[in-house]
PDB file of N, CA and C in Angstrom:
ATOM      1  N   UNK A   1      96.771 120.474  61.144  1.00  0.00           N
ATOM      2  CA  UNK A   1      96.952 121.860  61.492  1.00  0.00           C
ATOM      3  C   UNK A   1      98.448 122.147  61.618  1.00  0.00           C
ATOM      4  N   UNK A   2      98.720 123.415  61.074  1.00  0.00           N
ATOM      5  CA  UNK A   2      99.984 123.774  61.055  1.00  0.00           C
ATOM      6  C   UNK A   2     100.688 124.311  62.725  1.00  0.00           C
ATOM      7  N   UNK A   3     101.785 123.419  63.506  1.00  0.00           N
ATOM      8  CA  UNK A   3     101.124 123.997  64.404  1.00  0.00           C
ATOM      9  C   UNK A   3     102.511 124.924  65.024  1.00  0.00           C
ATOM     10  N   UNK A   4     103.028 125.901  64.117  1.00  0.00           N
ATOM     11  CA  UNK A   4     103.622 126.692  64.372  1.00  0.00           C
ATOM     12  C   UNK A   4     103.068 128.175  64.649  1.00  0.00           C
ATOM     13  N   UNK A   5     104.380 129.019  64.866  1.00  0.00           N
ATOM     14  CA  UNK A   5     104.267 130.030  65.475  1.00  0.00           C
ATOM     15  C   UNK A   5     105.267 131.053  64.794  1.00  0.00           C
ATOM     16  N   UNK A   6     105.191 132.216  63.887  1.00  0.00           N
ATOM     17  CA  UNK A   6     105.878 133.036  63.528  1.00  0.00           C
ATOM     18  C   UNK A   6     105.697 134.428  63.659  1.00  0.00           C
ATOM     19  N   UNK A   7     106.517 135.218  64.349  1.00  0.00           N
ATOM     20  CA  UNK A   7     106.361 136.488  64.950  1.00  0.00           C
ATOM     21  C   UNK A   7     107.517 137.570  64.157  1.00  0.00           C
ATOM     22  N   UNK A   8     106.740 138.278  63.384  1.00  0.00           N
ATOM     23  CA  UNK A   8     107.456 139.060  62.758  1.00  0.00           C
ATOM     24  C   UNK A   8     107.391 140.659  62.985  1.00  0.00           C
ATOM     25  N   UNK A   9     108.598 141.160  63.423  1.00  0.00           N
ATOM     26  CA  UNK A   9     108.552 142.372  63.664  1.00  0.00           C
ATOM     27  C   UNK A   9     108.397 143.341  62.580  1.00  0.00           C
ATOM     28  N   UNK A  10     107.582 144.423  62.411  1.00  0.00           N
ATOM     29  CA  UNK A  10     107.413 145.388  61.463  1.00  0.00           C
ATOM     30  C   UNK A  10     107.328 146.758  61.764  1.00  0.00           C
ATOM     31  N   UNK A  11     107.900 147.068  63.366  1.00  0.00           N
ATOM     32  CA  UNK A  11     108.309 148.348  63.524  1.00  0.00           C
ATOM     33  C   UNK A  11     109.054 148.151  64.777  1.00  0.00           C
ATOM     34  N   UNK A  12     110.181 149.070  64.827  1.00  0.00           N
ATOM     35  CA  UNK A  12     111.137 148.791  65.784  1.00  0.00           C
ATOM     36  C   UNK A  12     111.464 149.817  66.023  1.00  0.00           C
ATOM     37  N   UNK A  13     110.864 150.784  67.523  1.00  0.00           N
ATOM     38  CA  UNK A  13     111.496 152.106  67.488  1.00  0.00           C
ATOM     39  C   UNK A  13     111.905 152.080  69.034  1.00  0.00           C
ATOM     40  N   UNK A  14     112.806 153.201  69.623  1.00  0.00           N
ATOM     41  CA  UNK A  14     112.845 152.939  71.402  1.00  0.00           C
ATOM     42  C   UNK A  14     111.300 152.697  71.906  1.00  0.00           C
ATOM     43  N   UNK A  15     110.526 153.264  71.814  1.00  0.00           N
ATOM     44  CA  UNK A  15     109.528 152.939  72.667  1.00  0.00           C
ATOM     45  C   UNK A  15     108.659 152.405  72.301  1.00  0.00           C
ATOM     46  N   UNK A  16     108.569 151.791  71.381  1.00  0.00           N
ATOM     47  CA  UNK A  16     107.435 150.951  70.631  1.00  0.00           C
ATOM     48  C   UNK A  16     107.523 149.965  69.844  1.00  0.00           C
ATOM     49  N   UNK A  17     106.809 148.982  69.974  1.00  0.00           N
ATOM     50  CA  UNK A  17     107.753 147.539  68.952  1.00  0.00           C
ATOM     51  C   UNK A  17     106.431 147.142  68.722  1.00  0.00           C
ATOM     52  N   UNK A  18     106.368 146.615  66.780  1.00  0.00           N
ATOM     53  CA  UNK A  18     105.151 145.716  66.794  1.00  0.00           C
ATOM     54  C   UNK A  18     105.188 145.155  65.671  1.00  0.00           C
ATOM     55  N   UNK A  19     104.403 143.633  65.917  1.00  0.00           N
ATOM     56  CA  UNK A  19     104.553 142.646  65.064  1.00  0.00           C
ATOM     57  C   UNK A  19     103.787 141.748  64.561  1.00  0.00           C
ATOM     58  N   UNK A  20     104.116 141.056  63.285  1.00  0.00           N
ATOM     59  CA  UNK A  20     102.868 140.407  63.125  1.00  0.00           C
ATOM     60  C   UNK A  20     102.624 139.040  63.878  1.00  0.00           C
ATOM     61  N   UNK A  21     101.532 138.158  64.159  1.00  0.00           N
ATOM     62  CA  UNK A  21     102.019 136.736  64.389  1.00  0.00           C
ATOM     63  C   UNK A  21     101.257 135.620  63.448  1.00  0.00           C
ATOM     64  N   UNK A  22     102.026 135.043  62.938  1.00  0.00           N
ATOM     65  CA  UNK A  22     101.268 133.552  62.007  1.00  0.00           C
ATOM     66  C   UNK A  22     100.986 132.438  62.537  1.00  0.00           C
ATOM     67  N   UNK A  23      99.974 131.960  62.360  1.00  0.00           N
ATOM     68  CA  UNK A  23     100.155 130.403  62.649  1.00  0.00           C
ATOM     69  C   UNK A  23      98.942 129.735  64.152  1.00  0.00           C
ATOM     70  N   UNK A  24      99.407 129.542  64.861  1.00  0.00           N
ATOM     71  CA  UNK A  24      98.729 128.536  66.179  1.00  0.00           C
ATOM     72  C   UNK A  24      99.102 129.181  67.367  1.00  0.00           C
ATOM     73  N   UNK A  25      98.134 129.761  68.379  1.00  0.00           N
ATOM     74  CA  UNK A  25      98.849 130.218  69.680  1.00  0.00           C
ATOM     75  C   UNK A  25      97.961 129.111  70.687  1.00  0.00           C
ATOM     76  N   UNK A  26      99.043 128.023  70.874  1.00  0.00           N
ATOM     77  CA  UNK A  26      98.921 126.876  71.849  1.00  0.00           C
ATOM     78  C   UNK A  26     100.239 126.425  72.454  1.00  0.00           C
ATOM     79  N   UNK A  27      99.727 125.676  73.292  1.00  0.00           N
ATOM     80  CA  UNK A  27     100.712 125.201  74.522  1.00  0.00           C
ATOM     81  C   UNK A  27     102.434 124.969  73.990  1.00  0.00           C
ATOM     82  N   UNK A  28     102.578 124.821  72.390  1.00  0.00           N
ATOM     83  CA  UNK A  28     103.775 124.211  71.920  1.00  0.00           C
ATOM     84  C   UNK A  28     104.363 125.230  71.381  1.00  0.00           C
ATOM     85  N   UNK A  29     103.611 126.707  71.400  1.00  0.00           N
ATOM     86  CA  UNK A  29     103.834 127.775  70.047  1.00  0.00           C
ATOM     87  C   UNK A  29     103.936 128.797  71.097  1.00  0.00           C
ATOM     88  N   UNK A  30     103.516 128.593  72.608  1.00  0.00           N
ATOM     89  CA  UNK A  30     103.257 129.999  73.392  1.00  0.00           C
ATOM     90  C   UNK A  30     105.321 130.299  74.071  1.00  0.00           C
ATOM     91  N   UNK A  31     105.962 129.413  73.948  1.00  0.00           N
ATOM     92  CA  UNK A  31     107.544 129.635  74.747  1.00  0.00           C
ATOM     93  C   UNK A  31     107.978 130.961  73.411  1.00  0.00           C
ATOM     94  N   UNK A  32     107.585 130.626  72.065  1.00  0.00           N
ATOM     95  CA  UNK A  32     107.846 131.136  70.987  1.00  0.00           C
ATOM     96  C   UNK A  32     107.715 132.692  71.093  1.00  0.00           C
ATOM     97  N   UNK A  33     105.938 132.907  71.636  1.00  0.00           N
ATOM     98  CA  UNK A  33     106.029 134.426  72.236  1.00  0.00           C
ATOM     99  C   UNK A  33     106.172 135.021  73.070  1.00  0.00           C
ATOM    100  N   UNK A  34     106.388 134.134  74.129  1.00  0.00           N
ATOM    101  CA  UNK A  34     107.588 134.661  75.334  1.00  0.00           C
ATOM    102  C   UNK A  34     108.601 135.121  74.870  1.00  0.00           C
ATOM    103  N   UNK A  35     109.235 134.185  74.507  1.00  0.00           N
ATOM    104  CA  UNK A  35     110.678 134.692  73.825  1.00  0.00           C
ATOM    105  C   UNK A  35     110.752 136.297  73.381  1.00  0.00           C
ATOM    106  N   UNK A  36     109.765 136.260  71.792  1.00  0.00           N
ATOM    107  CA  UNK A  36     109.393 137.337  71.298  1.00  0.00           C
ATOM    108  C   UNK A  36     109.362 138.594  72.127  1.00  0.00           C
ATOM    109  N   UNK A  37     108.725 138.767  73.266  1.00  0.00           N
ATOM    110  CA  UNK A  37     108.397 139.684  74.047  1.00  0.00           C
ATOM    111  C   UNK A  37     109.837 139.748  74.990  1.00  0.00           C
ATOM    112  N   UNK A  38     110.151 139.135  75.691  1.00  0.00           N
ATOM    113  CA  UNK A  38     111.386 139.062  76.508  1.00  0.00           C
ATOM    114  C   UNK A  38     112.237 139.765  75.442  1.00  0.00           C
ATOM    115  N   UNK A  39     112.575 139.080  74.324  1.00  0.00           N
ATOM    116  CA  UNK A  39     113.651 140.296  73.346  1.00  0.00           C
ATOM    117  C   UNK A  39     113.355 141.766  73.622  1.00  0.00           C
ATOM    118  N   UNK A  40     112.349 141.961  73.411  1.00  0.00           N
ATOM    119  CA  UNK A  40     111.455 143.516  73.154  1.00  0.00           C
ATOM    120  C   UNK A  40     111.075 144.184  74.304  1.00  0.00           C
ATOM    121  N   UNK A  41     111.338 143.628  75.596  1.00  0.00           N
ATOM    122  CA  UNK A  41     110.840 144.303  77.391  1.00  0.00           C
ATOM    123  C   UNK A  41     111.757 144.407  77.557  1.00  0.00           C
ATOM    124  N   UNK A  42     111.802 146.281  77.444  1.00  0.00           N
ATOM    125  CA  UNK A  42     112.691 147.157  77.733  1.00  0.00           C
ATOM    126  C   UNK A  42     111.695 148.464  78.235  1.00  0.00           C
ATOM    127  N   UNK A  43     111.927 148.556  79.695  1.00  0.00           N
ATOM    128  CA  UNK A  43     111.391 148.909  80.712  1.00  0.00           C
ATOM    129  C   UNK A  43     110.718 150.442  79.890  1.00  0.00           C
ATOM    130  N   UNK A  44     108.777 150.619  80.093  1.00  0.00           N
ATOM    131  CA  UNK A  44     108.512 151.324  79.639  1.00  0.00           C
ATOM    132  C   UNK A  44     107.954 151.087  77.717  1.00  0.00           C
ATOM    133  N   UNK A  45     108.705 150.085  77.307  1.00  0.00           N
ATOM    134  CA  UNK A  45     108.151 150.344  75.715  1.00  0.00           C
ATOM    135  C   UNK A  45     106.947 149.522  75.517  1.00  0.00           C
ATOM    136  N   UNK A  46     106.441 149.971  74.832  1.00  0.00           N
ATOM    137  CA  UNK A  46     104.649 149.859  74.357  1.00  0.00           C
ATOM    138  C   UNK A  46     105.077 148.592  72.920  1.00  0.00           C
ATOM    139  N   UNK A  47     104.125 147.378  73.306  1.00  0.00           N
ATOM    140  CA  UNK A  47     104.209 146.503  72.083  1.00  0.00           C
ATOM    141  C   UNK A  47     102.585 146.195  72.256  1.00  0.00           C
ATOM    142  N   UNK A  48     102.726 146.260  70.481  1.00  0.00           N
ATOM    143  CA  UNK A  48     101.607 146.092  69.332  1.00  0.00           C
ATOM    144  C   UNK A  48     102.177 144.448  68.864  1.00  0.00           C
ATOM    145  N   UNK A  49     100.802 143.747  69.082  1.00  0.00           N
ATOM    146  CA  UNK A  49     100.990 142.824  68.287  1.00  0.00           C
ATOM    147  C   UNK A  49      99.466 141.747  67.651  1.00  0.00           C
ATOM    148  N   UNK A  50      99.741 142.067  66.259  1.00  0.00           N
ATOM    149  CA  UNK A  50      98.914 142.218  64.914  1.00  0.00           C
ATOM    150  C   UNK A  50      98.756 140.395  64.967  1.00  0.00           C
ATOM    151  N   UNK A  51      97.094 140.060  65.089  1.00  0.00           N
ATOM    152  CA  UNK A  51      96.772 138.338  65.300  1.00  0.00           C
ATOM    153  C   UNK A  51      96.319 137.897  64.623  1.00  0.00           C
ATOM    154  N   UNK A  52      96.059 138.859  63.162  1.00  0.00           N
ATOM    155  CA  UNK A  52      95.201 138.806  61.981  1.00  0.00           C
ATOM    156  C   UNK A  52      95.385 137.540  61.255  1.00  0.00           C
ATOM    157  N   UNK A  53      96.884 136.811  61.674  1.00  0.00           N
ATOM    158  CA  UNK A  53      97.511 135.573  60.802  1.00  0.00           C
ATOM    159  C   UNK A  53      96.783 134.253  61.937  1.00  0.00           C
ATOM    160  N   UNK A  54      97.008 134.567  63.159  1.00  0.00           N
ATOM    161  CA  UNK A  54      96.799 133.731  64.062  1.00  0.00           C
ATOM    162  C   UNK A  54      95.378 133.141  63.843  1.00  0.00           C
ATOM    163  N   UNK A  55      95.470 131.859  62.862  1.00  0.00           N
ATOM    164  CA  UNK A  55      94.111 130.685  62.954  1.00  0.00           C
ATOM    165  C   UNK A  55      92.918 129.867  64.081  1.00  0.00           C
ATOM    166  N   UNK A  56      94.673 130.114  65.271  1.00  0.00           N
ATOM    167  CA  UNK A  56      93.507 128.718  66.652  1.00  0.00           C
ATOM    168  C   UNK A  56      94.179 129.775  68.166  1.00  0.00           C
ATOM    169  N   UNK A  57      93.929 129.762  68.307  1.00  0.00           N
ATOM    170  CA  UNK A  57      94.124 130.253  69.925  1.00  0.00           C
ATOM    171  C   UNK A  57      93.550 129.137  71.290  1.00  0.00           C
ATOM    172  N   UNK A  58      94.175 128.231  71.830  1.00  0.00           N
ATOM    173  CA  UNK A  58      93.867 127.551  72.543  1.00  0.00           C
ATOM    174  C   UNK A  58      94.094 128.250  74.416  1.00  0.00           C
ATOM    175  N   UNK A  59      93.393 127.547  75.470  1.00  0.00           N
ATOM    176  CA  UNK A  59      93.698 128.027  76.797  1.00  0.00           C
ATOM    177  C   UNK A  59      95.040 128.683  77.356  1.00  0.00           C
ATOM    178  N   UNK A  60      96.094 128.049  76.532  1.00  0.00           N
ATOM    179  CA  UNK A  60      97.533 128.792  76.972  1.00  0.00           C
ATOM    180  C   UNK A  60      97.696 129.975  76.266  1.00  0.00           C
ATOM    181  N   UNK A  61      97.340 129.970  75.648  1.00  0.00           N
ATOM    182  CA  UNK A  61      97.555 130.869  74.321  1.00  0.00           C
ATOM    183  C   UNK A  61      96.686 132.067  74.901  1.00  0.00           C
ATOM    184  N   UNK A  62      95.400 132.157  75.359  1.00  0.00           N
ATOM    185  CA  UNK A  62      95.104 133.262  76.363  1.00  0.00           C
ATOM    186  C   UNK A  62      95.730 133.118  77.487  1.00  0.00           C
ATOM    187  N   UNK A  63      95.841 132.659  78.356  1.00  0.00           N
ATOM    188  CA  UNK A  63      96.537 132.564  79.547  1.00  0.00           C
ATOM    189  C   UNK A  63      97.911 133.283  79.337  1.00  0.00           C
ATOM    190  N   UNK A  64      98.615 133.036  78.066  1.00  0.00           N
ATOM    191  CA  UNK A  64      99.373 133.843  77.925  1.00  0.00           C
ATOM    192  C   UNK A  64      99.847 135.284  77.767  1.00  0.00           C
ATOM    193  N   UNK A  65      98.554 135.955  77.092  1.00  0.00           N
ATOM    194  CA  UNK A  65      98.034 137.323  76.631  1.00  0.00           C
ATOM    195  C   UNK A  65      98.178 137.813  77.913  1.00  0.00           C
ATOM    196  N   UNK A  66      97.108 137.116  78.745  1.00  0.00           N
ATOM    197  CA  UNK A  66      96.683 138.364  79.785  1.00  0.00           C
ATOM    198  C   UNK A  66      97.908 138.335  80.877  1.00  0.00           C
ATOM    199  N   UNK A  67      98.617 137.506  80.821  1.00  0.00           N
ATOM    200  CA  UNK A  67      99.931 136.979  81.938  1.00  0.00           C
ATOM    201  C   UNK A  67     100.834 138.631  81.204  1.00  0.00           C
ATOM    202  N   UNK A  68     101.135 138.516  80.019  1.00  0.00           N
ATOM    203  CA  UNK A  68     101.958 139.783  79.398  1.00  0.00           C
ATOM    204  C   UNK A  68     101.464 140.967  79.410  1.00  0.00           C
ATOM    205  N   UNK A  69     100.102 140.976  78.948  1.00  0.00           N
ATOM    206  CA  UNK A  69      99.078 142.144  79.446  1.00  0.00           C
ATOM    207  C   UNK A  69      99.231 142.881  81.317  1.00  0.00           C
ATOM    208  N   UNK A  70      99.785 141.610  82.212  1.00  0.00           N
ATOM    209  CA  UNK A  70      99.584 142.150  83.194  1.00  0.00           C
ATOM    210  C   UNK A  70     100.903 142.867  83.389  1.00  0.00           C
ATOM    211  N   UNK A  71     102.348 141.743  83.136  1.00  0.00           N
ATOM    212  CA  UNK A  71     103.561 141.988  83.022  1.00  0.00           C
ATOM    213  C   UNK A  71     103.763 143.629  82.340  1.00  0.00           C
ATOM    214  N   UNK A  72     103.320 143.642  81.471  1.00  0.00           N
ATOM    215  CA  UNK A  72     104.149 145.091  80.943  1.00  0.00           C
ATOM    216  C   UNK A  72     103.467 146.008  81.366  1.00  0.00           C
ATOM    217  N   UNK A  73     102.130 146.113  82.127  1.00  0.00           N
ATOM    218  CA  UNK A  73     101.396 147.064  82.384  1.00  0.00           C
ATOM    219  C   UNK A  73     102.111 147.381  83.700  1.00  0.00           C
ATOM    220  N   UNK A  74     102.776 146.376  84.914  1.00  0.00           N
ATOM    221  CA  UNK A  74     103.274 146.498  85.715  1.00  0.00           C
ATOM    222  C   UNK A  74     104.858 147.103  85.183  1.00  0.00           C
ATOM    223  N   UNK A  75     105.496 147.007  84.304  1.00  0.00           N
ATOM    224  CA  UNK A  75     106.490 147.672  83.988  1.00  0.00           C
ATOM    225  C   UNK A  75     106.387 148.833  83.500  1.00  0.00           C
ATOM    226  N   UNK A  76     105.195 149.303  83.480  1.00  0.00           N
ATOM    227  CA  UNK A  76     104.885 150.476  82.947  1.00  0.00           C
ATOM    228  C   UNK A  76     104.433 150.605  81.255  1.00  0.00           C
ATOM    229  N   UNK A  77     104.704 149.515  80.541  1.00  0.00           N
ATOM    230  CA  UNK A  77     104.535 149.555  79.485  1.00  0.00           C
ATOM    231  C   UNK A  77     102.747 149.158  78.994  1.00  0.00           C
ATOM    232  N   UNK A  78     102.495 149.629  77.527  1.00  0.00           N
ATOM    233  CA  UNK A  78     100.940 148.885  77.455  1.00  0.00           C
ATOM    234  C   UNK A  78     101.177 147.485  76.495  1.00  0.00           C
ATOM    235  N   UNK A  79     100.031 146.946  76.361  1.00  0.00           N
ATOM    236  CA  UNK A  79     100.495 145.700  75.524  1.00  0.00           C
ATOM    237  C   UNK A  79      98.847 145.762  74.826  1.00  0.00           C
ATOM    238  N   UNK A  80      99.214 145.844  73.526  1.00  0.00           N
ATOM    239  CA  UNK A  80      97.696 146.247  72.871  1.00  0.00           C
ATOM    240  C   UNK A  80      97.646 145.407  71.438  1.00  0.00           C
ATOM    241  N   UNK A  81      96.595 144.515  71.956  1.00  0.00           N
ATOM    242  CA  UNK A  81      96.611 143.879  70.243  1.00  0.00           C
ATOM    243  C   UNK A  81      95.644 143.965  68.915  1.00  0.00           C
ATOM    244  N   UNK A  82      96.007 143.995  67.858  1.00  0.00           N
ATOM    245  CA  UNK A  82      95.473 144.425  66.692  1.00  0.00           C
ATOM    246  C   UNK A  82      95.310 143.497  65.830  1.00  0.00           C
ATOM    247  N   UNK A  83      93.868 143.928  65.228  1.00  0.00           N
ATOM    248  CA  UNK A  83      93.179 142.818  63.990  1.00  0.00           C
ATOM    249  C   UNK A  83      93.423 141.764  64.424  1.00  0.00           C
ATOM    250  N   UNK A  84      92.437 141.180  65.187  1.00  0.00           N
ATOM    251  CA  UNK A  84      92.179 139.948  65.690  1.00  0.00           C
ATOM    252  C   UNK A  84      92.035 138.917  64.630  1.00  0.00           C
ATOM    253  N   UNK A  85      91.920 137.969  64.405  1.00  0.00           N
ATOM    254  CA  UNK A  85      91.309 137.223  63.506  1.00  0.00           C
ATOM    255  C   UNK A  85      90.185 136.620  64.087  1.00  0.00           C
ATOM    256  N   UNK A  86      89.045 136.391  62.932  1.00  0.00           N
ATOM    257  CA  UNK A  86      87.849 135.881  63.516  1.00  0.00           C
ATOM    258  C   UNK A  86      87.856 134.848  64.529  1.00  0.00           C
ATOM    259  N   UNK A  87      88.954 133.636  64.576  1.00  0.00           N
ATOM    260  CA  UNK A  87      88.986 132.347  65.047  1.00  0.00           C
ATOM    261  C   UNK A  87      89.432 133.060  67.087  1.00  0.00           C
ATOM    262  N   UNK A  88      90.625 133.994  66.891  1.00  0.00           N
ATOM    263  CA  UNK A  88      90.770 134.590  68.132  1.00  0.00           C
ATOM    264  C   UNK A  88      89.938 135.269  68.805  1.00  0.00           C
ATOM    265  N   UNK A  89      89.324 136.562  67.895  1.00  0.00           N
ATOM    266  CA  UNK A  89      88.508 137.480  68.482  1.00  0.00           C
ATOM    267  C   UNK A  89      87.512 136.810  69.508  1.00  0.00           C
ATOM    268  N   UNK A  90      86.686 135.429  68.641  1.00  0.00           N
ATOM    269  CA  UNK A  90      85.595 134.657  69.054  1.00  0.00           C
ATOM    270  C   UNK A  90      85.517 134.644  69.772  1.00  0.00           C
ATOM    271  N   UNK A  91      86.977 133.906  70.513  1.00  0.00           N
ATOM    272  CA  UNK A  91      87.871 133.207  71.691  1.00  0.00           C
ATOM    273  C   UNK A  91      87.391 134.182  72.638  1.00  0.00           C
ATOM    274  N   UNK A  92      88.025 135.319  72.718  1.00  0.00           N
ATOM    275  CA  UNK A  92      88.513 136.261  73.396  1.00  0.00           C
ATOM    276  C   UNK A  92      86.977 136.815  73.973  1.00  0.00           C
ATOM    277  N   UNK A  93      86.305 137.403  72.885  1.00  0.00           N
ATOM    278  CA  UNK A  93      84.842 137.828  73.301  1.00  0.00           C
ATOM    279  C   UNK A  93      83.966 136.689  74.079  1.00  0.00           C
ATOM    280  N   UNK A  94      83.817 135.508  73.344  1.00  0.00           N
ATOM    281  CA  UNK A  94      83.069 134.707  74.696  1.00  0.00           C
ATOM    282  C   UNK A  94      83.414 134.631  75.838  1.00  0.00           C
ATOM    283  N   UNK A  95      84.975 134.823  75.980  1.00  0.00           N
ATOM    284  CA  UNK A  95      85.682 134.357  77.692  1.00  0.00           C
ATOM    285  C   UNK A  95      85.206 135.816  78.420  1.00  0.00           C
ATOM    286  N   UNK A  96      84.770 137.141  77.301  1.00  0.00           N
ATOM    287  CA  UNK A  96      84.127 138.348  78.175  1.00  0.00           C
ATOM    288  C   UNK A  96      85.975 139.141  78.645  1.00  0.00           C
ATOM    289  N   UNK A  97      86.680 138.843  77.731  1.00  0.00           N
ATOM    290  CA  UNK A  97      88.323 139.307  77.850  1.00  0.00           C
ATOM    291  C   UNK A  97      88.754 140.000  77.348  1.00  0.00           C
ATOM    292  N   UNK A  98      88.232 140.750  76.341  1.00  0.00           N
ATOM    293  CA  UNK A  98      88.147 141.938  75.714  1.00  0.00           C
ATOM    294  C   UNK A  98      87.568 143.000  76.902  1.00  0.00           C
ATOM    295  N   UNK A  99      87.025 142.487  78.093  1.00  0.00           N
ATOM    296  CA  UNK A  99      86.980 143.710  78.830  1.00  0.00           C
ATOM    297  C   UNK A  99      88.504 144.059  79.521  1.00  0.00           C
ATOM    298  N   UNK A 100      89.468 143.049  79.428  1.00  0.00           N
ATOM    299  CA  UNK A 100      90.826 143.059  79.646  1.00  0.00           C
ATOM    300  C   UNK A 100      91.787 143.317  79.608  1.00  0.00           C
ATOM    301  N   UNK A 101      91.639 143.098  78.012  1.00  0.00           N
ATOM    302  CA  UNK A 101      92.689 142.789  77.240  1.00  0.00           C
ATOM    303  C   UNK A 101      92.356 144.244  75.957  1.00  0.00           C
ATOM    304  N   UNK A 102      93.224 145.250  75.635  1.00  0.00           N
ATOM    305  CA  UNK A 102      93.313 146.481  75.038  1.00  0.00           C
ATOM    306  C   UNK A 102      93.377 145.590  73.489  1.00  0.00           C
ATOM    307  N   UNK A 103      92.195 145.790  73.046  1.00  0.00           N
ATOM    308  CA  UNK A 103      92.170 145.509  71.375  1.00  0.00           C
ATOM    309  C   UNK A 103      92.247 146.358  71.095  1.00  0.00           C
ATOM    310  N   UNK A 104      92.728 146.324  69.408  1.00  0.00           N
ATOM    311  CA  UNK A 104      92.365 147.565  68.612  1.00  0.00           C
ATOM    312  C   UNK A 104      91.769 147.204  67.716  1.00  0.00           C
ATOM    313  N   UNK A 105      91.206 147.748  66.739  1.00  0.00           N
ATOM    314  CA  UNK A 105      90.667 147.251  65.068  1.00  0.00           C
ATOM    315  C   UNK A 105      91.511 147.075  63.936  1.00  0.00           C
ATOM    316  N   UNK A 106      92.990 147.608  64.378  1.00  0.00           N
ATOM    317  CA  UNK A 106      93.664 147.874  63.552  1.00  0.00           C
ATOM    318  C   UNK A 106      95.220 148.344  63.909  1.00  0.00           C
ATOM    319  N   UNK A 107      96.346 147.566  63.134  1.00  0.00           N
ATOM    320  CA  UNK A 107      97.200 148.453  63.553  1.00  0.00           C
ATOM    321  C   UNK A 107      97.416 148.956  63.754  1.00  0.00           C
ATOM    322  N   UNK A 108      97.238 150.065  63.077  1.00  0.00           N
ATOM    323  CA  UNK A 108      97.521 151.532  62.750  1.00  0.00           C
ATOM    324  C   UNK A 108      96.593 152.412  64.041  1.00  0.00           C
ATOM    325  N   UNK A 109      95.848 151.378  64.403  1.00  0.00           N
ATOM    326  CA  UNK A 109      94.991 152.214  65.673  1.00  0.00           C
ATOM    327  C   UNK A 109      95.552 152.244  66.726  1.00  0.00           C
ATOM    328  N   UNK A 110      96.264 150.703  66.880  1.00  0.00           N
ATOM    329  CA  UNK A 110      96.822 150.203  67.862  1.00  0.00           C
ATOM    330  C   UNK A 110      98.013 151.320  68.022  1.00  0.00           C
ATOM    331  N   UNK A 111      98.802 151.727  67.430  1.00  0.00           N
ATOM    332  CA  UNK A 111     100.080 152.403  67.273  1.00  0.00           C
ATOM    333  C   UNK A 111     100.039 154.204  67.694  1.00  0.00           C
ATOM    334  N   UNK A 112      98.296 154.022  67.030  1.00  0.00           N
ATOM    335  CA  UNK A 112      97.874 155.869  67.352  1.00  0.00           C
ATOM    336  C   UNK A 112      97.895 155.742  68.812  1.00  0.00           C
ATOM    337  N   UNK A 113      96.894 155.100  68.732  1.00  0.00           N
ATOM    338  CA  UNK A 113      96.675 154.702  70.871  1.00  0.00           C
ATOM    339  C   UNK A 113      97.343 154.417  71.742  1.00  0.00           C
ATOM    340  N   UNK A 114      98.555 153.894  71.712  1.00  0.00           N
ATOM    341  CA  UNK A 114     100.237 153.755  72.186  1.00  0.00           C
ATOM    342  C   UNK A 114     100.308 155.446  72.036  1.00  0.00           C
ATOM    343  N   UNK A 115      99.850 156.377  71.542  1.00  0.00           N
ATOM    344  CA  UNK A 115     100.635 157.612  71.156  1.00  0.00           C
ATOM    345  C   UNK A 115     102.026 157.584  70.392  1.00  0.00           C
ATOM    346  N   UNK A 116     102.030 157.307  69.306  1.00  0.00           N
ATOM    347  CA  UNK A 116     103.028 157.192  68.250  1.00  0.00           C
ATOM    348  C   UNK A 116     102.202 157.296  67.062  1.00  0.00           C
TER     349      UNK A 116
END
């Protein structure tokens, strides 16, 4: 297994940032989207981020979601993610975390629903 992590930004505006991510979200790949997000938390802006690439999602790798999910919601910002991939969504729906965690179906949904 490939067990990286690549986070690519594909919109960059003041109040809204969103990106794609490739690869593995586990214990070795999750400092990677910290990072990512720490660049982009700027008090108030709304990030989209697209999991459609993301193959494995392991325990940190949620633990991580909802830790940022809580973080930017407390900064005022939302944190909403789009096109799950089957291997995540799975994840996410058995743990019953989608009652949690703001999915969308789609980028472009994700971005309407931010209001942008």
């Amino acid at each position: 297994m490939n067990d990286s992590l690549v986070i690519r930004t594909t919109h960059d505006a003041p109040s809204l940032v969103v990106a794609r991510a490739q690869g593995v979200l586990d214990a070795s790949t999750v400092p990677t989207l910290l990072s990512w997000v720490a660049a982009h938390r700027a008090a108030g802006r709304h990030i989209v981020l697209n999991l459609a690439g993301v193959s494995f999602i392991a325990s940190s790798g949620v633990g991580a979601l909802l830790s940022l999910d809580e973080e930017l919601r407390d900064d005022g910002a939302s944190f909403r993610l789009a096109q799950l991939s089957p291997g995540v969504d799975s994840v996410l729906r058995l743990l019953n975390l989608d009652q949690f965690l703001t999915i969308e179906p789609s980028e472009e949904a994700a971005i309407a629903a931010a209001g942008h």
